[in-house]
N, C-alpha and C. Protein backbone atom coordinates (compact mmCIF):
# COMPACT_ATOMS: atom_id res chain seq x y z
N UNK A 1 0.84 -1.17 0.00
CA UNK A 1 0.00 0.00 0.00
C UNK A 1 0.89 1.24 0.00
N UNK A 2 0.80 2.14 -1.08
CA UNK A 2 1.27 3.60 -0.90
C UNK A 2 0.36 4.88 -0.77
N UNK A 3 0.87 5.78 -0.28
CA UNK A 3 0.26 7.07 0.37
C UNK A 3 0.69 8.09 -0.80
N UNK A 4 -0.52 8.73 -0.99
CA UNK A 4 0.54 9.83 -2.19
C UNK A 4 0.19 11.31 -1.48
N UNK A 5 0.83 11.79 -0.88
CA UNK A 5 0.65 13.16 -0.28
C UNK A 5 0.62 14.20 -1.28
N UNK A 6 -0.49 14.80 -1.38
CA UNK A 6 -0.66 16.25 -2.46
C UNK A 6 -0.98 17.38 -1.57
N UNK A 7 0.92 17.87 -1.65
CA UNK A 7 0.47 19.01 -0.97
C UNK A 7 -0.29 20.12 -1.39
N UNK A 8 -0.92 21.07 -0.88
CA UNK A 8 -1.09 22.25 -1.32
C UNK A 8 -0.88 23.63 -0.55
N UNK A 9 -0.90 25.00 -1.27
CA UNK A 9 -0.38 25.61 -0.51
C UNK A 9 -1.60 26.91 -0.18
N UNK A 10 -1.35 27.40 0.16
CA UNK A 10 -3.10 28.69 0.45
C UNK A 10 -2.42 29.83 0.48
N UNK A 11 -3.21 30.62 -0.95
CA UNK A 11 -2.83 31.36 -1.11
C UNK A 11 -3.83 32.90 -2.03
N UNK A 12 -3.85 33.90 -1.46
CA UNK A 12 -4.93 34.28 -2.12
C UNK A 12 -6.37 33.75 -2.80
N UNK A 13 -6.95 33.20 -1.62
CA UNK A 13 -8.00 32.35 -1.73
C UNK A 13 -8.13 31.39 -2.99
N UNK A 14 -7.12 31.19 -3.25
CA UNK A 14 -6.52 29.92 -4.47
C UNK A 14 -5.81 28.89 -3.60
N UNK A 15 -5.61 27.35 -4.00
CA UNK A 15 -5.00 26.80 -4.00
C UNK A 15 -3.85 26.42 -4.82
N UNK A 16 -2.41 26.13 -4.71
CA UNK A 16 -1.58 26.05 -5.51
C UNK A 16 -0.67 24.94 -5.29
N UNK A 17 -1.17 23.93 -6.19
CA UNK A 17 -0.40 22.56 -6.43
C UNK A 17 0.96 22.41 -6.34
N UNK A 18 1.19 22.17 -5.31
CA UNK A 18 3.16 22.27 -4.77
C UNK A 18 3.58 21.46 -5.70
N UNK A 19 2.90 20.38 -5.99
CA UNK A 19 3.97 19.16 -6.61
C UNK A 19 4.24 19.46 -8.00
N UNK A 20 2.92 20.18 -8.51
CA UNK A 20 3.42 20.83 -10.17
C UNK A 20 4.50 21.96 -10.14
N UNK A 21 4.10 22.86 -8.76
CA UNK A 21 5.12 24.06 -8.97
C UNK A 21 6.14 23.57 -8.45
N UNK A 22 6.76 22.66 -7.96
CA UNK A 22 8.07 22.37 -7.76
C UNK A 22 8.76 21.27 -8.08
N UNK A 23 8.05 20.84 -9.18
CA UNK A 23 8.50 19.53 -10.22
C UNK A 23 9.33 20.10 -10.93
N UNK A 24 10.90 19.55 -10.96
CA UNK A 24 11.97 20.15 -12.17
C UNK A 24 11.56 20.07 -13.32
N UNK A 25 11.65 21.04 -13.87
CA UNK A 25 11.81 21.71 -15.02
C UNK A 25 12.37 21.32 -16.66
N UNK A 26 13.45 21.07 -16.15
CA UNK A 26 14.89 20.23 -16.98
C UNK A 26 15.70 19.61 -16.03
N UNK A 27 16.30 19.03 -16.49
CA UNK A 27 17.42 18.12 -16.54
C UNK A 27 18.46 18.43 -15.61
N UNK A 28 18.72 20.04 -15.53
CA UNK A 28 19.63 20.80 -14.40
C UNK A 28 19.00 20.74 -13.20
N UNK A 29 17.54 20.70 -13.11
CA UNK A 29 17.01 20.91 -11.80
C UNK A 29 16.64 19.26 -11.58
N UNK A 30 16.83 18.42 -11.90
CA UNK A 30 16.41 16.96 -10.90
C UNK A 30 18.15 16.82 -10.44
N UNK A 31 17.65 16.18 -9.34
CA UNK A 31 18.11 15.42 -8.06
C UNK A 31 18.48 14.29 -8.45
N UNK A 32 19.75 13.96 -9.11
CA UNK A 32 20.08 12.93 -9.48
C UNK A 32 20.64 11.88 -8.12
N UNK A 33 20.76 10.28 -8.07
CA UNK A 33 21.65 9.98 -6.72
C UNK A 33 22.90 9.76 -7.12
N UNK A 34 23.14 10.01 -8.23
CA UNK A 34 24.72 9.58 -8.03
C UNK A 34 25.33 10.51 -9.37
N UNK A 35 26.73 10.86 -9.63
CA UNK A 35 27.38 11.34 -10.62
C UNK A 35 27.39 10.39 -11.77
N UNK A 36 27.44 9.33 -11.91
CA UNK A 36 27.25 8.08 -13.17
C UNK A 36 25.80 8.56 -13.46
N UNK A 37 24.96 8.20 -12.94
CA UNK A 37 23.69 8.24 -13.19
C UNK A 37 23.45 9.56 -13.83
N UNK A 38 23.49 10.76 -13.41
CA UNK A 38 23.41 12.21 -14.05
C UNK A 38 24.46 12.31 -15.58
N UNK A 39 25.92 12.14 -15.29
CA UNK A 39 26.48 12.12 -17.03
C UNK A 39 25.41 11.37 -17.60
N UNK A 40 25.14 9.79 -17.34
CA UNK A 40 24.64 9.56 -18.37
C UNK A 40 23.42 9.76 -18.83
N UNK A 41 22.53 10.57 -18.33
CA UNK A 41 21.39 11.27 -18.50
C UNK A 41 21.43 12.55 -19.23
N UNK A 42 22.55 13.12 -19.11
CA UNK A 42 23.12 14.19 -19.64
C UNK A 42 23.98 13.99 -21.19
N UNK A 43 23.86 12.91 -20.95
CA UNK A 43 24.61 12.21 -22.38
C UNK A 43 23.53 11.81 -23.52
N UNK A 44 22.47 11.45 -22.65
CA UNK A 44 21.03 11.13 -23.92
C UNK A 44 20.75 12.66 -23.95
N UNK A 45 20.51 13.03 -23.09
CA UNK A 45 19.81 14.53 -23.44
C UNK A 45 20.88 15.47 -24.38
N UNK A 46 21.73 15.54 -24.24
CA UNK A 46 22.85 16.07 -25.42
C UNK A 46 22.96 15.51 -26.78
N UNK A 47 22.33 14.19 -27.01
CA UNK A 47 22.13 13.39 -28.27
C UNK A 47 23.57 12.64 -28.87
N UNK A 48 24.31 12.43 -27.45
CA UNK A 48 25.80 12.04 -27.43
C UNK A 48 25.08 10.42 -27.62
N UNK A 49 24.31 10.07 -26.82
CA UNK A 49 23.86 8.44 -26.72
C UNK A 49 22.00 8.58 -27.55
N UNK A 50 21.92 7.34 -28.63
CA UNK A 50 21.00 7.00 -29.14
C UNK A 50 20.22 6.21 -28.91
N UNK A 51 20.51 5.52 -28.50
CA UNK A 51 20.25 3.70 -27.67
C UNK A 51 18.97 4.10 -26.91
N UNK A 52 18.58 2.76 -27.13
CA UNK A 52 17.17 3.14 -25.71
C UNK A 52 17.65 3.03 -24.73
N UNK A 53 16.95 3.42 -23.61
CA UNK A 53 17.09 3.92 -22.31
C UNK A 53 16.39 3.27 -21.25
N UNK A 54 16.70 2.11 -20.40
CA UNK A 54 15.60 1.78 -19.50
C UNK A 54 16.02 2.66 -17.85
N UNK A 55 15.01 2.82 -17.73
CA UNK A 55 15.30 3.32 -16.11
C UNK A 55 14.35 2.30 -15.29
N UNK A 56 15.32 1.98 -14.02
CA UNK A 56 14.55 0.96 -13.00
C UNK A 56 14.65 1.66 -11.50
N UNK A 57 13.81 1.65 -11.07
CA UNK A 57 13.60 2.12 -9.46
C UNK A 57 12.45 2.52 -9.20
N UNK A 58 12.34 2.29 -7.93
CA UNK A 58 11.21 2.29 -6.67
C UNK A 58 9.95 3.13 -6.93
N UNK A 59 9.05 3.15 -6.97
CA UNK A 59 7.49 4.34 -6.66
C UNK A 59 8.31 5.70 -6.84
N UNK A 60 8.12 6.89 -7.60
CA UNK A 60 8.06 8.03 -6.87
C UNK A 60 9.52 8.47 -7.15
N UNK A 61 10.50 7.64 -7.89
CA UNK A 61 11.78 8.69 -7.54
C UNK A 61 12.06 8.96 -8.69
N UNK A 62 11.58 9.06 -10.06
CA UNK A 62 11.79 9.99 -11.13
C UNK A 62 11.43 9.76 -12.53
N UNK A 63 11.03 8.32 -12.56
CA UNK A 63 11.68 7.47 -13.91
C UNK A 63 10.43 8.72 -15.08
N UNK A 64 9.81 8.28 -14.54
CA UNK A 64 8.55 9.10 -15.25
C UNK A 64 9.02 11.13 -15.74
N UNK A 65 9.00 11.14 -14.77
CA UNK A 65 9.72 12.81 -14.84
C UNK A 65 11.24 12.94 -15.68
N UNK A 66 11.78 11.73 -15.83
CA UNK A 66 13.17 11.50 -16.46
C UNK A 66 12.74 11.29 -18.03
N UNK A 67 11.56 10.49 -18.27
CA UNK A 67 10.74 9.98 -19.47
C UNK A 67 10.96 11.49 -19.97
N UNK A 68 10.12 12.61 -19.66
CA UNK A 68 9.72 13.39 -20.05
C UNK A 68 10.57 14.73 -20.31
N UNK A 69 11.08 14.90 -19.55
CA UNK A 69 12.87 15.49 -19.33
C UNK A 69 13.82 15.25 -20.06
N UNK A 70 14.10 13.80 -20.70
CA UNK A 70 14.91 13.66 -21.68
C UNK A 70 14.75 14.08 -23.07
N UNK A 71 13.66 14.16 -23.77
CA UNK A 71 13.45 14.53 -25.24
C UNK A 71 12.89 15.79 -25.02
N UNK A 72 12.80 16.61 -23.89
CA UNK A 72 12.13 17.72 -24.11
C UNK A 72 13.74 18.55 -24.15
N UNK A 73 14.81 17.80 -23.37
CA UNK A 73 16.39 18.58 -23.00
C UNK A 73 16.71 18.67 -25.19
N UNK A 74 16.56 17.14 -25.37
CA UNK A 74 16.90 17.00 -26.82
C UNK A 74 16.52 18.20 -27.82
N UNK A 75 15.31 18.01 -27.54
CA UNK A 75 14.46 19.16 -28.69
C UNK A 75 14.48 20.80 -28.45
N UNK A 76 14.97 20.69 -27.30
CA UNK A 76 14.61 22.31 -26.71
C UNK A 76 13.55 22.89 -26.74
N UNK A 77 12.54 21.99 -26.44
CA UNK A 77 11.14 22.24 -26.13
C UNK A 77 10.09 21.05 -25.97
N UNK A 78 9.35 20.63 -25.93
CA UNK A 78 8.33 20.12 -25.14
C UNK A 78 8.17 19.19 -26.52
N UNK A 79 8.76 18.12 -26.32
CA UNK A 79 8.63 16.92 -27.64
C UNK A 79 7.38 16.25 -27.23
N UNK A 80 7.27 15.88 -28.67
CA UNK A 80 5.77 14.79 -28.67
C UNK A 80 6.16 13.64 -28.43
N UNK A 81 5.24 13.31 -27.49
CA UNK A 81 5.78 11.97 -26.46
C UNK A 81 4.51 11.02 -26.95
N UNK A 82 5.11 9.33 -28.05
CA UNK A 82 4.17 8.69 -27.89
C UNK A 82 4.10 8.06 -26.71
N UNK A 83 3.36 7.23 -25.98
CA UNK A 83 3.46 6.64 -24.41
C UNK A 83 2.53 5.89 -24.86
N UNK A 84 3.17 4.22 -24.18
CA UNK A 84 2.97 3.07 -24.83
C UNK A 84 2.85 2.62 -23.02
N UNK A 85 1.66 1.91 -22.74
CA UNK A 85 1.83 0.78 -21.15
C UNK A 85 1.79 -0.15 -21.85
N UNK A 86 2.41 -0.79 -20.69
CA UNK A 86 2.75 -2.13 -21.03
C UNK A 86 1.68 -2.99 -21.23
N UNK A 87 0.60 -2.57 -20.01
CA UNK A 87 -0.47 -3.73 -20.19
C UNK A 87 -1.32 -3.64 -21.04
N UNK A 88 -1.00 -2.73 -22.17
CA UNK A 88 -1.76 -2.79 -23.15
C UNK A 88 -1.21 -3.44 -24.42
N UNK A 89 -0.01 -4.39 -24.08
CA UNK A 89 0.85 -4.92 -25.02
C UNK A 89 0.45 -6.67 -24.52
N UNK A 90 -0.06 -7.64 -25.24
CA UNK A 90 -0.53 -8.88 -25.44
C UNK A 90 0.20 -9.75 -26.21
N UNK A 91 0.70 -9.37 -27.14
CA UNK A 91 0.95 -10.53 -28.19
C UNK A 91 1.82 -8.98 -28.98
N UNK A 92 3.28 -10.17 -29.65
CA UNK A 92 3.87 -9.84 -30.61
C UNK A 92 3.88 -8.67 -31.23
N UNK A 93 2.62 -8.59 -31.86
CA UNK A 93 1.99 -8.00 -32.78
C UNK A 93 1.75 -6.58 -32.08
N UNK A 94 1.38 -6.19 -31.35
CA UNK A 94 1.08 -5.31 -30.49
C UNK A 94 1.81 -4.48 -30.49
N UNK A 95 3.15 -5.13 -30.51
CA UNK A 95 4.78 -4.20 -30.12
C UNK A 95 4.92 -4.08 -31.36
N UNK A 96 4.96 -4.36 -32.43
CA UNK A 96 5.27 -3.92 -33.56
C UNK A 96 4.19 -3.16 -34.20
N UNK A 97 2.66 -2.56 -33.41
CA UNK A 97 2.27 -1.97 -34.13
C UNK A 97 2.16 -0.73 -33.58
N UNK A 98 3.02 -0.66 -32.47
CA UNK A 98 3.32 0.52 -31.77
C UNK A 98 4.54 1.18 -32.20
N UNK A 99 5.47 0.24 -32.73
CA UNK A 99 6.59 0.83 -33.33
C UNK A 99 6.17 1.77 -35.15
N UNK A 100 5.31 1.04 -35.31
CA UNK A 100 5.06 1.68 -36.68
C UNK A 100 3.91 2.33 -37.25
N UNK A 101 3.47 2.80 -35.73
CA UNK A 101 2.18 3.51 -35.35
C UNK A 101 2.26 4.86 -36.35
N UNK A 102 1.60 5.23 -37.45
CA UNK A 102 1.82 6.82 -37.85
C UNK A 102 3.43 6.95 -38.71
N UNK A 103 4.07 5.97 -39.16
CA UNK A 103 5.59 6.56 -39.39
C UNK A 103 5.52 7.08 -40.44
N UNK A 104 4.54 7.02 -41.47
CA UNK A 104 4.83 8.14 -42.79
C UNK A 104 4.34 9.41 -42.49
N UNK A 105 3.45 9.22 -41.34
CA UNK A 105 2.64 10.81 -41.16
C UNK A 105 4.14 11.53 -40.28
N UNK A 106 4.24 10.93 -39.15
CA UNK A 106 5.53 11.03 -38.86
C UNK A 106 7.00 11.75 -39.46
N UNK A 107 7.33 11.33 -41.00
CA UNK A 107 8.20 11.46 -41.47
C UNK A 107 7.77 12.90 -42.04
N UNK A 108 6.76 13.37 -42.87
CA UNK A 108 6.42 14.12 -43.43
C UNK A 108 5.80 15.14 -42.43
N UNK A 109 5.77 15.05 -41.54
CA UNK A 109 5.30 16.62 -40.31
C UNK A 109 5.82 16.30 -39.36
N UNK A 110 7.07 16.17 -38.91
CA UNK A 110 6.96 15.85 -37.69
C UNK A 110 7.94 16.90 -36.71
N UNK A 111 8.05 18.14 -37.39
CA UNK A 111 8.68 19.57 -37.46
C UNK A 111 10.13 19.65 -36.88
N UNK A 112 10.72 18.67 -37.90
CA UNK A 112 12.09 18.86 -37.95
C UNK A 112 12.68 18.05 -36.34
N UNK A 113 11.69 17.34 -35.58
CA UNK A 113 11.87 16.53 -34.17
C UNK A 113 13.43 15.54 -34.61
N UNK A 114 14.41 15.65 -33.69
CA UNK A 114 15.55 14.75 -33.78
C UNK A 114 14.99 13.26 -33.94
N UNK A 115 13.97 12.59 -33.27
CA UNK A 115 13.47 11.32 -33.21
C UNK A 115 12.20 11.02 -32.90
N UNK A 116 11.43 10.55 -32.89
CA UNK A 116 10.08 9.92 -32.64
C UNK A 116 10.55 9.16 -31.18
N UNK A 117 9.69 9.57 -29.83
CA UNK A 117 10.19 9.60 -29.02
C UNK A 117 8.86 8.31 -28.19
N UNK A 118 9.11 7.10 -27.89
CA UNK A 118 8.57 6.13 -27.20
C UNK A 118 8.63 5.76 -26.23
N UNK A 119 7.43 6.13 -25.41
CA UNK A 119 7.64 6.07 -24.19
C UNK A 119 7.12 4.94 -23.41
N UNK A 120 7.36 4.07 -22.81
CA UNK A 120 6.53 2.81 -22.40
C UNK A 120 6.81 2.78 -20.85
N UNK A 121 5.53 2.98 -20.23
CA UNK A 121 5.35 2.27 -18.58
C UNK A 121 5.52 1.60 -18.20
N UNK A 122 6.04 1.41 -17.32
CA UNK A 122 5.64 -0.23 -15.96
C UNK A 122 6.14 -1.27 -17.30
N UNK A 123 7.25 -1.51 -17.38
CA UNK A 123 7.54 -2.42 -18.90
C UNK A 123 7.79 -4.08 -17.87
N UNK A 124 6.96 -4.84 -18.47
CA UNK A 124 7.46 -6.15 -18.18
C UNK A 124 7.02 -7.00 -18.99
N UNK A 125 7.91 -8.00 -19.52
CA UNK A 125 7.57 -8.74 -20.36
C UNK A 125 7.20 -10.34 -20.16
N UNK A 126 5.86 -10.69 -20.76
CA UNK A 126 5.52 -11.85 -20.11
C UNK A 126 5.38 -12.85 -21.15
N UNK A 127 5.86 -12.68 -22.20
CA UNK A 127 6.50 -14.01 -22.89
C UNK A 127 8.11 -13.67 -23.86
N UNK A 128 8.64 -14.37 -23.80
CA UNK A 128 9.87 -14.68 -25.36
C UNK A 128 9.15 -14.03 -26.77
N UNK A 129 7.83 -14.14 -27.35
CA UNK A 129 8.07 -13.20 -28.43
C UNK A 129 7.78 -12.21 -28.17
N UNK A 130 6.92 -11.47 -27.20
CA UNK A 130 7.33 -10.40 -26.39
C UNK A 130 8.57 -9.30 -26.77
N UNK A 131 9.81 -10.36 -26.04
CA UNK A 131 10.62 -9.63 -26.09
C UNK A 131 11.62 -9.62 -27.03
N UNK A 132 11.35 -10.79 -27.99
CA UNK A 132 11.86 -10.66 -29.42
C UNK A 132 11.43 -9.75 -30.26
N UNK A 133 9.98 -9.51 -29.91
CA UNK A 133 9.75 -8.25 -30.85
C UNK A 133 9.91 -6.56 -30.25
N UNK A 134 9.88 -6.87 -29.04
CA UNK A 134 10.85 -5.57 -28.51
C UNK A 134 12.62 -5.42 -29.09
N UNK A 135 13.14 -6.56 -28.93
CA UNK A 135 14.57 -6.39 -29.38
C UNK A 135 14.98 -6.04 -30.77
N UNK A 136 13.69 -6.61 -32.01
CA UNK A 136 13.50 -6.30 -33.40
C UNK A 136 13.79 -4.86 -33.47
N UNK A 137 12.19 -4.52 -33.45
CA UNK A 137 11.75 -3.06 -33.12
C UNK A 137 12.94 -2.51 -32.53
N UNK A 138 13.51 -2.19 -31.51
CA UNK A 138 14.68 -1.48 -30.70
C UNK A 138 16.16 -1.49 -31.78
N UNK A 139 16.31 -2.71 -32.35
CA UNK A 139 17.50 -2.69 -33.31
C UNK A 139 16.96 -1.68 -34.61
N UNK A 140 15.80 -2.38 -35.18
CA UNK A 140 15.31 -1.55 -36.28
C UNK A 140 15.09 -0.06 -36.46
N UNK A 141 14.49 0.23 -35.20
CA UNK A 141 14.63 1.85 -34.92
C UNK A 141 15.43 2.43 -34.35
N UNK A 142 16.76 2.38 -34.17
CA UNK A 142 18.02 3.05 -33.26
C UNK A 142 18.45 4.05 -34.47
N UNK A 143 18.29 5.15 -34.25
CA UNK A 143 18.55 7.01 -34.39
C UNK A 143 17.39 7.17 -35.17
N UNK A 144 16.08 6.79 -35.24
CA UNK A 144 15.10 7.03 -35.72
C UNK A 144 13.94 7.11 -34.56
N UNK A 145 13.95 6.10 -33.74
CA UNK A 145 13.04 6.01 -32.06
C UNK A 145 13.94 6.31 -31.08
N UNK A 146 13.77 7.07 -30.13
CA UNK A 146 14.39 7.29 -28.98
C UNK A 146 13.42 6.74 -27.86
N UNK A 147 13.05 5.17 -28.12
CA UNK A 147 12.49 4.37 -26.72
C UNK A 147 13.49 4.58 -25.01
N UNK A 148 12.03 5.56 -24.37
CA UNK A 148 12.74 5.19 -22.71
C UNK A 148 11.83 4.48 -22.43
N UNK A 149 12.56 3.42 -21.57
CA UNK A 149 11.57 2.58 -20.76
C UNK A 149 11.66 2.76 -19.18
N UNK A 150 10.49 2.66 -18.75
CA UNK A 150 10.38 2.55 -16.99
C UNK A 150 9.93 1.15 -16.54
N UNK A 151 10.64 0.47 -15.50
CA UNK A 151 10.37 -0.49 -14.40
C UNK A 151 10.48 -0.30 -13.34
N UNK A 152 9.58 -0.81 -12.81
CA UNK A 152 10.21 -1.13 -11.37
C UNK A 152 10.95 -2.45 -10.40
């Protein structure tokens, strides 16, 4: 069982959502735990690293806010984020039709974006073609998809 505390603050007979107004921004303002961990976050967001990206850890300490933080550092502004859950992935087929969801509309408007940016939740995989067709997809699209993934 988790508790999600939403603070708020009182203020000119308004309320004001602490957790939006003091959610970092970019990339300079999160709280990284370690110096490895920040270069190399700083290394996708600079477009030094192409590769997908999984992030793993606990309820609450960033992965999600890191999702969103990374292609927005890339683009220098607020990238279009597809976002893919997992439990909406069944069979094979699924993952490959998320990878090739829109790619000609994609190619032809997609206003000059460094990559088509995939975002997938809570990722766990519960069979072998599963994750054969994740590994397809992931080889096939490297400097064309910039897949982050979150686990816990």
């Amino acid at each position: 069982m988790s508790l999600k505390l939403d603070l708020c603050l009182w203020k000119s007979d308004m309320y004001i959502d602490s957790m939006t107004k003091y959610r970092p921004k970019s990339i300079n303002e999160f709280v990284f735990p370690n110096s490895e961990s920040k270069e190399l976050v700083e290394a996708y967001a600079s477009g030094e690293i192409n590769k997908s990206l999984i992030l793993h850890g606990s309820s609450g300490c960033g992965k999600s806010l890191l999702q969103e933080l990374i292609p927005n550092a890339i683009e220098k502004t607020n990238a279009r984020l597809q976002r893919v859950h997992c439990a909406d992935i069944k069979k094979a087929s699924d993952v490959h039709s998320h990878y090739n969801k829109n790619k000609q509309f994609d190619h032809l408007f997609k206003d000059n974006e460094h990559y088509n940016y995939i975002i997938i939740e809570e990722f766990l995989i519960t069979n072998q073609r599963i994750s054969d067709a994740f590994k397809i997809e992931l080889d096939k699209r490297r400097g064309v998809d910039l897949t982050i993934i979150s686990t816990n």
